[in-house]
N, C-alpha and C. Protein backbone atom coordinates (compact mmCIF):
# COMPACT_ATOMS: atom_id res chain seq x y z
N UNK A 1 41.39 -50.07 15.86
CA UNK A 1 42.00 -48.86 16.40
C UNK A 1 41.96 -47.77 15.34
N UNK A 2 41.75 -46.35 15.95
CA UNK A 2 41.77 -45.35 14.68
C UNK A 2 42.51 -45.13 14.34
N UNK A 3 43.17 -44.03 13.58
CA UNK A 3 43.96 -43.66 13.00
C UNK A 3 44.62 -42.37 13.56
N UNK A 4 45.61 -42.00 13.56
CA UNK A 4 45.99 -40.76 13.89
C UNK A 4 46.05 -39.31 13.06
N UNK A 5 46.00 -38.53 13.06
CA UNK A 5 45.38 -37.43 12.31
C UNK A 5 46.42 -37.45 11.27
N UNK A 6 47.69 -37.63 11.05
CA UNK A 6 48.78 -37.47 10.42
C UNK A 6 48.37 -38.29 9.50
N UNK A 7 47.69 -40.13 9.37
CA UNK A 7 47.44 -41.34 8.85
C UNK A 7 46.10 -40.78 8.32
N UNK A 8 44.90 -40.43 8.60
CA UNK A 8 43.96 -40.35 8.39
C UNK A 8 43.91 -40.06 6.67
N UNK A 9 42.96 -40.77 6.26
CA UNK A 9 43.29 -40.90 4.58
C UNK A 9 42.26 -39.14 3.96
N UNK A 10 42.93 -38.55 3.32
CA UNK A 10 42.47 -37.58 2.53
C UNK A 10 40.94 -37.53 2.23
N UNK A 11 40.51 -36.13 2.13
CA UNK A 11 38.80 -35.97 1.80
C UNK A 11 38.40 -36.38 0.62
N UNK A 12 37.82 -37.22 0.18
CA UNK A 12 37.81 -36.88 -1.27
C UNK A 12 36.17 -37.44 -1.70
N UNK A 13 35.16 -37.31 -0.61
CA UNK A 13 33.94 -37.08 -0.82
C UNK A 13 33.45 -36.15 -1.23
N UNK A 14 32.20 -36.34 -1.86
CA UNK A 14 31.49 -35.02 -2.97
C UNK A 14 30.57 -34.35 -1.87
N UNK A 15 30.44 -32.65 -2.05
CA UNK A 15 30.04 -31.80 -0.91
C UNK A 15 28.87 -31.42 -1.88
N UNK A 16 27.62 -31.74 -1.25
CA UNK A 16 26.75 -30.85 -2.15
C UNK A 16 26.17 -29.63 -2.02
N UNK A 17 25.88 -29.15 -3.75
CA UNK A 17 25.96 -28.17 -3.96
C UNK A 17 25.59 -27.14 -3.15
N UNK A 18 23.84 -27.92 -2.04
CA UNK A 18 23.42 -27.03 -1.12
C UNK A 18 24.53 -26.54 -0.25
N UNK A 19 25.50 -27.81 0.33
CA UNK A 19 26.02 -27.38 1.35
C UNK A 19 27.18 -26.19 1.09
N UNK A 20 27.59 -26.35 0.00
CA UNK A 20 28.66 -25.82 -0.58
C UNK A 20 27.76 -24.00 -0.68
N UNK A 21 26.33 -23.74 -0.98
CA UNK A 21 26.04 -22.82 -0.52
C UNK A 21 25.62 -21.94 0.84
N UNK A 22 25.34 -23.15 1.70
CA UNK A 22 24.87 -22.73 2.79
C UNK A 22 26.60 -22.45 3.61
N UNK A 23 27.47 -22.67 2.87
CA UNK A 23 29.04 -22.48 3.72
C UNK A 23 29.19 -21.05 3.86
N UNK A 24 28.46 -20.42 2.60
CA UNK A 24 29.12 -19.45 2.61
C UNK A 24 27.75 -18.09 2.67
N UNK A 25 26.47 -18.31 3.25
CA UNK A 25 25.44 -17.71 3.20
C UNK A 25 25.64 -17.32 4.42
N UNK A 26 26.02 -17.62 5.51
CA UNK A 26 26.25 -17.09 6.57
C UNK A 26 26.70 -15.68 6.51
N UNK A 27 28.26 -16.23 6.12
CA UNK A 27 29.59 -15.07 6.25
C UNK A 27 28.66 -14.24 5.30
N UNK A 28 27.51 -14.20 4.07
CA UNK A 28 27.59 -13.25 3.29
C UNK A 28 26.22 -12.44 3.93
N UNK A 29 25.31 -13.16 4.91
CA UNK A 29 24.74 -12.51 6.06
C UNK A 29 25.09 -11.77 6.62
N UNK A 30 26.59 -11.76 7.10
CA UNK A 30 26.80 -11.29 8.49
C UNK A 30 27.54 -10.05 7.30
N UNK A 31 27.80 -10.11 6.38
CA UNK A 31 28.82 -8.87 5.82
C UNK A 31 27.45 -7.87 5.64
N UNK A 32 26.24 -8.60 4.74
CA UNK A 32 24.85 -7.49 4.52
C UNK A 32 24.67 -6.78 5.53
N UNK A 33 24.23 -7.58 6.70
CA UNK A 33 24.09 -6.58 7.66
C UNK A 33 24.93 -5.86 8.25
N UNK A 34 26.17 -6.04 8.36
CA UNK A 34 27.39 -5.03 8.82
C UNK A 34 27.16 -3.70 7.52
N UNK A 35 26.60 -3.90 6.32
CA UNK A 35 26.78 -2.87 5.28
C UNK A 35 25.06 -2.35 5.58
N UNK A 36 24.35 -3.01 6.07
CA UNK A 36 23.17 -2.20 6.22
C UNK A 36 22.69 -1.57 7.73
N UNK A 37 23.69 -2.23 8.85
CA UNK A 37 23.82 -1.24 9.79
C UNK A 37 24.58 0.06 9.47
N UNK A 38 25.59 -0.15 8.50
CA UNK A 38 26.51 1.04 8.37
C UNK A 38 25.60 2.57 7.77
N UNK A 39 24.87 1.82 6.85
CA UNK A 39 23.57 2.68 6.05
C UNK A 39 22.86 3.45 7.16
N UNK A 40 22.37 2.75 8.21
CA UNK A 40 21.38 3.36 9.00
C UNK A 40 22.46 3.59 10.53
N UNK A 41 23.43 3.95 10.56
CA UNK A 41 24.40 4.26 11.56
C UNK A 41 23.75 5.32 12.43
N UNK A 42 23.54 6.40 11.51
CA UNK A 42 23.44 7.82 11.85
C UNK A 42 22.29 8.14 12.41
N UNK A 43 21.16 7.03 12.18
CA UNK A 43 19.59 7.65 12.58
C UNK A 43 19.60 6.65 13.92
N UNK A 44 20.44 5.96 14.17
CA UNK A 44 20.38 5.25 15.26
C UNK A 44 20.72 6.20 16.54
N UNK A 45 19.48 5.38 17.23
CA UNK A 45 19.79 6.06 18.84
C UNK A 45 20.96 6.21 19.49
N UNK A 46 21.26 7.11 20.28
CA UNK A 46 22.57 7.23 20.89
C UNK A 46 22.61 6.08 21.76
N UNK A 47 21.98 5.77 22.51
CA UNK A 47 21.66 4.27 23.41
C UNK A 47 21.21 3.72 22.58
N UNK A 48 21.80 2.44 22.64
CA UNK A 48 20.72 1.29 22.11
C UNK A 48 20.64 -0.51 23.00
N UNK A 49 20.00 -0.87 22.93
CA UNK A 49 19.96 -2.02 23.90
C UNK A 49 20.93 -2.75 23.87
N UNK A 50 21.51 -3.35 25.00
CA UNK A 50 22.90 -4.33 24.49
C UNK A 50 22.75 -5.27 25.19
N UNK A 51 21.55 -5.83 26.50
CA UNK A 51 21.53 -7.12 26.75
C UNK A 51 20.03 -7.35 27.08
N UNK A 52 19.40 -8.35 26.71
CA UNK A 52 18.07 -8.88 26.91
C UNK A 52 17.65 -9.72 28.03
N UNK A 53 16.88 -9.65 28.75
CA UNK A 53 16.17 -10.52 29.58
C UNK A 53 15.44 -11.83 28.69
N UNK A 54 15.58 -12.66 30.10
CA UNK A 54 14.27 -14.29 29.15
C UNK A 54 13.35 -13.71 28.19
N UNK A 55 12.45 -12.38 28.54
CA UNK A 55 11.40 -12.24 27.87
C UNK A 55 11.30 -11.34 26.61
N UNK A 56 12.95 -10.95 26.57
CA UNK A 56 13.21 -10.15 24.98
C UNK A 56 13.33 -9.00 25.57
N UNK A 57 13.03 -8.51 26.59
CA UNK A 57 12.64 -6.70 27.10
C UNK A 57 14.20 -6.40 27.35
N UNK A 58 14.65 -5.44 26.76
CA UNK A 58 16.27 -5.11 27.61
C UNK A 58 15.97 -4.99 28.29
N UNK A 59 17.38 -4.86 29.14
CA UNK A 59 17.67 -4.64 30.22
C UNK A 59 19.18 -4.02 31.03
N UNK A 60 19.44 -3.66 29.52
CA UNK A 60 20.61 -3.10 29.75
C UNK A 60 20.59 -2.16 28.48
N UNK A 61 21.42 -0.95 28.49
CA UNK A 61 21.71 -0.23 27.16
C UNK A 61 23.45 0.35 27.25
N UNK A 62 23.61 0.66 25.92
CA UNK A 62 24.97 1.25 25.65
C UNK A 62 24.85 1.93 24.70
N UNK A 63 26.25 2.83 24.23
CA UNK A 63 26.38 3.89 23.01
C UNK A 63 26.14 2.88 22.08
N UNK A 64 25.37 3.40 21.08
CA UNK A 64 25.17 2.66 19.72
C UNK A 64 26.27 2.04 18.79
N UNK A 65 27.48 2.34 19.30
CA UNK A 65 28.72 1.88 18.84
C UNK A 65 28.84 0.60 19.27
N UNK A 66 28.49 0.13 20.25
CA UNK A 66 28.29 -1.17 20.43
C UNK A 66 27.61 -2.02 19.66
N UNK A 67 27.11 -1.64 18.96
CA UNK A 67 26.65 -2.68 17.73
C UNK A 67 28.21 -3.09 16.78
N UNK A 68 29.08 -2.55 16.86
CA UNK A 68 30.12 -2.74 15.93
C UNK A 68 30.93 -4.21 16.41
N UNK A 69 31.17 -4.33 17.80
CA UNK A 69 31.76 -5.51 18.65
C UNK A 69 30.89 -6.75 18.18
N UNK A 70 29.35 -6.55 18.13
CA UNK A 70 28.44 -7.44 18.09
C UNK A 70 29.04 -8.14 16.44
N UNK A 71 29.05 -6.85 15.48
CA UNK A 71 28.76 -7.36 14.15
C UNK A 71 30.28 -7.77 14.00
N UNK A 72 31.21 -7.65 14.56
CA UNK A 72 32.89 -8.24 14.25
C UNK A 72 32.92 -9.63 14.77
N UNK A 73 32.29 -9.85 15.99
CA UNK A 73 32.34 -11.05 16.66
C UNK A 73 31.40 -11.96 15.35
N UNK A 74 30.40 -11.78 15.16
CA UNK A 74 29.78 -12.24 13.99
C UNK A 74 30.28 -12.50 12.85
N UNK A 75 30.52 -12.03 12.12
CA UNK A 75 31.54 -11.85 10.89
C UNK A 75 32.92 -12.53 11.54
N UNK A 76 33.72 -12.93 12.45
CA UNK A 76 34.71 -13.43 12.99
C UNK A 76 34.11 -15.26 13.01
N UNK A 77 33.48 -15.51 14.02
CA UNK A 77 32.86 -16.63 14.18
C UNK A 77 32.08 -17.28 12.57
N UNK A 78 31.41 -16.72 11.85
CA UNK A 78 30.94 -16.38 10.42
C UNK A 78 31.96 -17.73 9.41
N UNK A 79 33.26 -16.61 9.54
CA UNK A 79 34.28 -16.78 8.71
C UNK A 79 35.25 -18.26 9.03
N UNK A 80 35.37 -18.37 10.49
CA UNK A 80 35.73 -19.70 10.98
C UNK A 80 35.11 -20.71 10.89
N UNK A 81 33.79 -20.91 10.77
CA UNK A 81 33.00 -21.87 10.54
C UNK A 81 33.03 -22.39 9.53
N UNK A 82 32.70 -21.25 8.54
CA UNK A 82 33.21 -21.53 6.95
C UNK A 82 34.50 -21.95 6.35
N UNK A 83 35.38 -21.41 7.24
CA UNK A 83 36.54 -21.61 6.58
C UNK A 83 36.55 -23.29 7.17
N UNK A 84 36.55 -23.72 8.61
CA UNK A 84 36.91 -25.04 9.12
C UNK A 84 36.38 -26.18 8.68
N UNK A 85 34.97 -26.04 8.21
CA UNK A 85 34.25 -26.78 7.46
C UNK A 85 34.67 -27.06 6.11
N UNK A 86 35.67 -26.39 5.81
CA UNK A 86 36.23 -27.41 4.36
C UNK A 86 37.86 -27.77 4.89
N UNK A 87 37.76 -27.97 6.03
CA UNK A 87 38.79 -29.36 6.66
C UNK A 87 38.35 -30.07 7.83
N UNK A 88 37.63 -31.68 7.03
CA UNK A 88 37.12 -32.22 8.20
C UNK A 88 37.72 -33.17 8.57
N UNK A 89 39.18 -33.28 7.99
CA UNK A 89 39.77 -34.06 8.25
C UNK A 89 40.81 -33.60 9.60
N UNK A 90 40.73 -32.61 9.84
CA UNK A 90 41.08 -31.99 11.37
C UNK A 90 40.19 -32.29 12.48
N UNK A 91 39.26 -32.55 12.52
CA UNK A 91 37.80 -32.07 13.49
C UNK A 91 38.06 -33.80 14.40
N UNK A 92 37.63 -33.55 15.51
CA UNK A 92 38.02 -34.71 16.61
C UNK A 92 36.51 -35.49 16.39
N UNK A 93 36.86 -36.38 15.93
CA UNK A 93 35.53 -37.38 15.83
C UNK A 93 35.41 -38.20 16.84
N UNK A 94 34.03 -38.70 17.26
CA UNK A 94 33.62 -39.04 18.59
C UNK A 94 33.62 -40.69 18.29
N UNK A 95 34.27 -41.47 17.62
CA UNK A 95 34.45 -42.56 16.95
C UNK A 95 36.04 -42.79 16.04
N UNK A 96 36.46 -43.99 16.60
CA UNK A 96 38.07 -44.10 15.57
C UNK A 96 38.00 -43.59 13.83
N UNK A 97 38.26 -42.95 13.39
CA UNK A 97 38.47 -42.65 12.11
C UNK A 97 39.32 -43.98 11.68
N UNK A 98 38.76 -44.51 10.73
CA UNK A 98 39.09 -45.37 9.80
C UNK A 98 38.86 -44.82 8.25
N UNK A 99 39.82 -46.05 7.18
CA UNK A 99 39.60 -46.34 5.80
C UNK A 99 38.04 -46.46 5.73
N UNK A 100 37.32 -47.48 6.40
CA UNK A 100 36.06 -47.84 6.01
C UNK A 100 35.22 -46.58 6.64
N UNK A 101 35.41 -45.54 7.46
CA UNK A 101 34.42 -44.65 7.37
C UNK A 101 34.97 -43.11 7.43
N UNK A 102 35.93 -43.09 7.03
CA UNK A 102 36.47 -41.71 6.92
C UNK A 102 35.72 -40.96 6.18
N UNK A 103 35.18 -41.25 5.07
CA UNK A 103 34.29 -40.18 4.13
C UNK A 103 33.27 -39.73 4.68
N UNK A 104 32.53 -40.80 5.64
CA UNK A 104 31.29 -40.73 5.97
C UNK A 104 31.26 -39.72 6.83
N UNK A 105 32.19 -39.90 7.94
CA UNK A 105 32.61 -38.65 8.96
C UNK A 105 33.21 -37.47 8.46
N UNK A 106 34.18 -37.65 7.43
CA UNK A 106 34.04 -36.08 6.73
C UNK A 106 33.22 -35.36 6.63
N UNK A 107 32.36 -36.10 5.32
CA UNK A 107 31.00 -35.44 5.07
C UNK A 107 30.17 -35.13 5.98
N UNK A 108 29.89 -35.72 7.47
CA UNK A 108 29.13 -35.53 8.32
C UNK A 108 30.06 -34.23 9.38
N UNK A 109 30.89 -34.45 9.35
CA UNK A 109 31.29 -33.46 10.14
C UNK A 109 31.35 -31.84 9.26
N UNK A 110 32.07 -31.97 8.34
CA UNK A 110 31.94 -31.11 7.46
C UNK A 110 29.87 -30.89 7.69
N UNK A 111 29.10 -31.38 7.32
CA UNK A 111 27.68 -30.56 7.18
C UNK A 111 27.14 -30.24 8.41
N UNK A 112 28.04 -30.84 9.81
CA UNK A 112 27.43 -30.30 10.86
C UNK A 112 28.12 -29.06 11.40
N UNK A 113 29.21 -28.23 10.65
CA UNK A 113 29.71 -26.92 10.91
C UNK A 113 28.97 -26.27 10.35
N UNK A 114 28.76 -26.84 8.88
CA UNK A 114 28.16 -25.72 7.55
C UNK A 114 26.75 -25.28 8.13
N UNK A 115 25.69 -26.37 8.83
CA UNK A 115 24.47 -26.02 9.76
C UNK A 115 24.50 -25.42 11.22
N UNK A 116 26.03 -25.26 11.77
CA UNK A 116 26.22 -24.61 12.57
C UNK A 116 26.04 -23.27 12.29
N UNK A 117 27.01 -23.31 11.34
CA UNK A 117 27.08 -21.83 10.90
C UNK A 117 25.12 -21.13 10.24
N UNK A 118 24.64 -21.97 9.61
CA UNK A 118 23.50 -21.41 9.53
C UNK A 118 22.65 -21.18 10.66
N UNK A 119 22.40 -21.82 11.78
CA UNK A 119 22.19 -21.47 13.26
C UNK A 119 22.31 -20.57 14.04
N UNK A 120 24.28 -20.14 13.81
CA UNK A 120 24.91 -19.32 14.22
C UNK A 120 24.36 -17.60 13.26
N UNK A 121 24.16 -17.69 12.50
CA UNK A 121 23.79 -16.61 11.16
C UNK A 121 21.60 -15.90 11.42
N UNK A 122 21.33 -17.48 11.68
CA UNK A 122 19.83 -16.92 12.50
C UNK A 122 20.00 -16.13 13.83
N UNK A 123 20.97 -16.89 14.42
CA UNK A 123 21.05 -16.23 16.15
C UNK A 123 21.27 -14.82 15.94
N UNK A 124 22.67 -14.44 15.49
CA UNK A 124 22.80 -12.96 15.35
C UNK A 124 22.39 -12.03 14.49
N UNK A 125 21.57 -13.01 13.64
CA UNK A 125 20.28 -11.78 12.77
C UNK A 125 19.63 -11.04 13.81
N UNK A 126 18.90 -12.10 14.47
CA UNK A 126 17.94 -11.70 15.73
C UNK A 126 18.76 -10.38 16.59
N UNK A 127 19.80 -10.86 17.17
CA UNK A 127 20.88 -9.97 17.80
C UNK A 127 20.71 -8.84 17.24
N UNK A 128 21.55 -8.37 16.33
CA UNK A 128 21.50 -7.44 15.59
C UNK A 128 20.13 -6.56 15.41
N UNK A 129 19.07 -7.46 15.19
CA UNK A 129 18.00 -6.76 14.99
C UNK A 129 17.45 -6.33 16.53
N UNK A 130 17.89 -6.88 17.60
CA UNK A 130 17.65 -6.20 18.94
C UNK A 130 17.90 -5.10 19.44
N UNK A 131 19.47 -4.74 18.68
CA UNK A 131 20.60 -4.39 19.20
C UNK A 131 19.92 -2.44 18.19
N UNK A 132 19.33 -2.58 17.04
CA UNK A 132 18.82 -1.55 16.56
C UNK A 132 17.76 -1.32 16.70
N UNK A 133 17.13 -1.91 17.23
CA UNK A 133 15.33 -1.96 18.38
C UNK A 133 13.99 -1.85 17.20
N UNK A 134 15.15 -3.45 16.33
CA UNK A 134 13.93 -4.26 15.21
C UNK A 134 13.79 -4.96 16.28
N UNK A 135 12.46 -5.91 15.86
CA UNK A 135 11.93 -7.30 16.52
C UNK A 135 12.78 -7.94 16.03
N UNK A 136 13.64 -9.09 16.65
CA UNK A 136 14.95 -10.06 16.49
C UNK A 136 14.57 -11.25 17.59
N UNK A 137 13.96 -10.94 18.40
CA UNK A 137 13.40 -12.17 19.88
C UNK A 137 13.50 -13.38 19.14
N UNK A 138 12.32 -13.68 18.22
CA UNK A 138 11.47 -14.75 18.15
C UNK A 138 13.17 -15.14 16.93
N UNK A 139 13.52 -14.47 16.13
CA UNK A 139 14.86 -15.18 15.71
C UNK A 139 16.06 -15.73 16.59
N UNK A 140 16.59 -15.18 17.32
CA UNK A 140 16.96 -15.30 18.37
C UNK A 140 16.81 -16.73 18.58
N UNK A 141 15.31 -16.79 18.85
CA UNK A 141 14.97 -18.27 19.88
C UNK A 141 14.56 -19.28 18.32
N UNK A 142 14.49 -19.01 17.22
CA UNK A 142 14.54 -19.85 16.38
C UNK A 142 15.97 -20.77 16.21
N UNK A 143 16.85 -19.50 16.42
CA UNK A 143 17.86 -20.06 15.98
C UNK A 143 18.96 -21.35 16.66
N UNK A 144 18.41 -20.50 18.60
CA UNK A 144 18.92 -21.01 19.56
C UNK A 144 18.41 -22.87 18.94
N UNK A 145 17.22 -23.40 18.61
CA UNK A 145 16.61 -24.39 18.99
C UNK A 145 16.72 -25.26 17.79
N UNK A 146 17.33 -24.63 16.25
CA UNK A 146 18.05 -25.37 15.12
C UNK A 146 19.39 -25.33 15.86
N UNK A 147 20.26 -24.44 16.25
CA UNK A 147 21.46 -25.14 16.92
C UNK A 147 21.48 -26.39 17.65
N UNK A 148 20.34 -26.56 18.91
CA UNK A 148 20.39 -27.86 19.52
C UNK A 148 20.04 -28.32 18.51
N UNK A 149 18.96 -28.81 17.78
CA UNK A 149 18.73 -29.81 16.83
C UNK A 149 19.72 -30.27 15.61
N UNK A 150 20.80 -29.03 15.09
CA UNK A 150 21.79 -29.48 14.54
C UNK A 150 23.10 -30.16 15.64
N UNK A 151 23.01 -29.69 16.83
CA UNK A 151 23.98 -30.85 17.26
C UNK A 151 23.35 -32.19 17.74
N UNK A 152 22.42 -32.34 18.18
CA UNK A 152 21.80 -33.40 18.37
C UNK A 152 21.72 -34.34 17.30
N UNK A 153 21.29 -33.96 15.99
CA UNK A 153 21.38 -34.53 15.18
C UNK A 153 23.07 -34.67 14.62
N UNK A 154 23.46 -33.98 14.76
CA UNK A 154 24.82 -33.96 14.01
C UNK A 154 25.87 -34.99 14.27
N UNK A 155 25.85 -34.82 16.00
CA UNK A 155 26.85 -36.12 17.10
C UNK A 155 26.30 -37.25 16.64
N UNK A 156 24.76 -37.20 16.19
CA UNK A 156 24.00 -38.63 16.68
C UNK A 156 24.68 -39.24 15.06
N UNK A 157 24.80 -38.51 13.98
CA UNK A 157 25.19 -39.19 12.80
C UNK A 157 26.42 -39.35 12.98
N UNK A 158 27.34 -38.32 13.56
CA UNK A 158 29.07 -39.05 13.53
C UNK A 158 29.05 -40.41 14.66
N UNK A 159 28.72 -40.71 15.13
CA UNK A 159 28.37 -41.77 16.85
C UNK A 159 27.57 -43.21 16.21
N UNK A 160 27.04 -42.85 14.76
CA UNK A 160 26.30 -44.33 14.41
C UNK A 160 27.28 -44.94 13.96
N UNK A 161 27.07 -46.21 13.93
CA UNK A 161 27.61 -47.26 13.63
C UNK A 161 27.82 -47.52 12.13
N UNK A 162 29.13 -47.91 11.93
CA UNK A 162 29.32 -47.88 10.59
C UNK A 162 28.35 -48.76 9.52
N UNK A 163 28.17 -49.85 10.51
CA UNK A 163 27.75 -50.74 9.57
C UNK A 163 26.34 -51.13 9.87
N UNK A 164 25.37 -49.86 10.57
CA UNK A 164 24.09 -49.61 10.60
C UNK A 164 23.38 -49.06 9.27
């Protein structure tokens, strides 16, 4: 039987160094481009695209101020990821948390936010770069398809068997 979140024994696995950078490459993504939309504010179109069709073509437009909602929601989501990922001892594991594999699921849960968040950081590059009428599509759909592959992969490592 697992443990209850209150019982669950403390983190005290080693985070590496990559991940420990990729935690925070996101949030420092999403701040660049909030400081390099701010740069090019003024030469931006009064319309600018705010929703895309399957094939990348807008299909919708708004005041260029709408890029600001885009880049807060970003920088919001950004910052939660990062921040939640250094407590994985909160996160609902799809398997009883035990002594014998609590680290393992830390660490795994913990690196499947930190690659969320890098997923999440490709997606709204793309965004962003739509949203000021750069090419962003093909990021967009990069990013969409490391998200499935980081959860696919991610569930499939918290869900193995301990003693596989």
């Amino acid at each position: 039987m697992g443990m209850t979140f209150a019982s669950r024994p403390p983190a005290n696995f080693h985070t590496s160094g990559l991940v420990r950078r990729l935690r925070w490459s996101g949030l420092a993504a999403a701040a660049i481009a909030t400081v390099i939309v701010a740069a090019v504010y003024g030469g931006l179109p009064e319309q600018i695209p705010t929703h895309f069709g399957a094939s990348g073509q807008a299909d919708a437009w708004g005041p260029r101020s709408s890029v600001w909602p885009l880049l807060g929601v970003w920088l919001l989501v950004q910052a939660l990821l990062a921040f939640l990922s250094t407590w994985p001892r909160m996160f609902n594991y799809p398997v009883p948390v035990t002594e014998a594999n609590a680290q393992r699921l830390y660490r795994d849960g913990e690196g499947l936010m930190v690659f969320m968040g890098v997923s999440v950081a490709i997606i709204f590059t793309g965004l962003v770069l739509l949203s000021v009428g750069a090419p962003g599509f093909p990021l967009v759909g990069v990013g969409l398809a490391f998200l499935l592959a980081v959860l696919v992969v991610g569930v499939g490592r918290l869900m193995r068997s301990p003693w596989a």
